[in-house]
Protein backbone atom coordinates (compact mmCIF):
# COMPACT_ATOMS: atom_id res chain seq x y z
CA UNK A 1 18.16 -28.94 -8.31
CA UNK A 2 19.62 -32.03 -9.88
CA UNK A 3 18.17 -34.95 -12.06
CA UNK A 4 19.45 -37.58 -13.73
CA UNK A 5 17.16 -39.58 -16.79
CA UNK A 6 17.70 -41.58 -19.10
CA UNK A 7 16.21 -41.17 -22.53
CA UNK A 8 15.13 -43.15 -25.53
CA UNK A 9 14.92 -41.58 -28.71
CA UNK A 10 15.47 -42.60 -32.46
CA UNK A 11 18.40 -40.81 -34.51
CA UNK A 12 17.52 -38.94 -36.95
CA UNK A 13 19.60 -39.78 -39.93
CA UNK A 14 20.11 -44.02 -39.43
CA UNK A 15 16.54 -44.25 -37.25
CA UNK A 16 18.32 -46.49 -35.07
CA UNK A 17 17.47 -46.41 -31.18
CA UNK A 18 19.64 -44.34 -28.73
CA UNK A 19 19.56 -44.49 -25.23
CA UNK A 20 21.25 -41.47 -23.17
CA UNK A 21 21.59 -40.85 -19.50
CA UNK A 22 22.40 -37.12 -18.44
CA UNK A 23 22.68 -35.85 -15.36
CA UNK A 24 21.42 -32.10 -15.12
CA UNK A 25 21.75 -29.31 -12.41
CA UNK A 26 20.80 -25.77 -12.04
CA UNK A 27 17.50 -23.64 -10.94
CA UNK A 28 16.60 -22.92 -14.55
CA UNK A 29 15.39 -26.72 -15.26
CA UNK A 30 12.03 -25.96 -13.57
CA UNK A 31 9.39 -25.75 -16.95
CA UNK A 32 12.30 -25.27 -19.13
CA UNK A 33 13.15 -27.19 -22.62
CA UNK A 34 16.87 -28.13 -22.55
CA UNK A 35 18.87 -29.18 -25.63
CA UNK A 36 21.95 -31.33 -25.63
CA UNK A 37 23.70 -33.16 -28.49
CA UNK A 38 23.85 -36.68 -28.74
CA UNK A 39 26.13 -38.73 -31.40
CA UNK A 40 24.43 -42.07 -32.64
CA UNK A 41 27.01 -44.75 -31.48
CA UNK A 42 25.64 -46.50 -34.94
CA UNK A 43 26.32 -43.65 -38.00
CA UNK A 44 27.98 -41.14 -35.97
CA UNK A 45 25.76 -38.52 -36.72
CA UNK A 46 25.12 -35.80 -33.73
CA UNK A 47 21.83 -35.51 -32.84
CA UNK A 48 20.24 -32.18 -31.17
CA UNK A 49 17.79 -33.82 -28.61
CA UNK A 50 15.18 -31.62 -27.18
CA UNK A 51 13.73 -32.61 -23.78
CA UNK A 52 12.05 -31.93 -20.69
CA UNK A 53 13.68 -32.07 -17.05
CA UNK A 54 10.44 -34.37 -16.23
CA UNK A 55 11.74 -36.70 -18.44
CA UNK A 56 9.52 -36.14 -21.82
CA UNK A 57 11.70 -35.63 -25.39
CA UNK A 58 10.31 -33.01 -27.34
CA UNK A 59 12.14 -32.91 -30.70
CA UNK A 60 15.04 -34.92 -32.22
CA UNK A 61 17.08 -33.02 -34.91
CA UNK A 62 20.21 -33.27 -37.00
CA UNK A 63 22.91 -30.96 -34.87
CA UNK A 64 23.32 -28.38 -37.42
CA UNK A 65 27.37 -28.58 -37.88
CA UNK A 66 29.06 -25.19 -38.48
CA UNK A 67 30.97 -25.13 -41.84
CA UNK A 68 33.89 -23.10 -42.96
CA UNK A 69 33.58 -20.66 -45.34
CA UNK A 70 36.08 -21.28 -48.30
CA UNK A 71 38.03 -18.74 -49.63
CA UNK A 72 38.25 -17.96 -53.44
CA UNK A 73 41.46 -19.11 -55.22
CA UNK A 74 43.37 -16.36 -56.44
CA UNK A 75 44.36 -18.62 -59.40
C-alpha cells in the first residue's frame, strides 16, 4: 500500500500554519495512527504530528528532544 497526503496543521510552539506532504508505504497503515516529526519552517521547533493514513491529524505535539545527562564536576 502507498499514499501520499498532504496535511495542514498548526505548530505547536509559534501556532503558525504548516503544510506537509508525506508519502507513506507498508501493510501496517490500514487503521493505524502514524507519527512523524515535522520542523516549523517559521521557529524551528519539531513538531510530533499524529495522523491517520485516511488523511485525518489526530494530535500535534512538541517532539520531545532527548537531552544529555551532565556529569558532575569533580571540582
Amino acid at each position: 500500500m502507498q499514499l501520499q497526503l498532504t496535511l495542514d496543521f498548526e505548530c505547536c510552539c509559534c501556532g503558525n500554519p504548516v503544510t506537509v506532504t508525506l508519502r507513506c508505504t507498508g501493510k501496517e497503515l490500514n487503521g493505524q495512527t502514524v507519527a512523524v516529526n515535522v520542523p516549523c519552517p517559521t521557529c524551528g521547533q519539531i513538531n510530533q504530528l499524529l495522523f491517520e493514513p485516511q488523511g485525518g491529524v489526530q494530535a500535534v505535539r512538541p517532539y520531545p528532544a532527548v537531552r544529555a545527562i551532565p556529569e558532575p564536576s569533580v571540582n
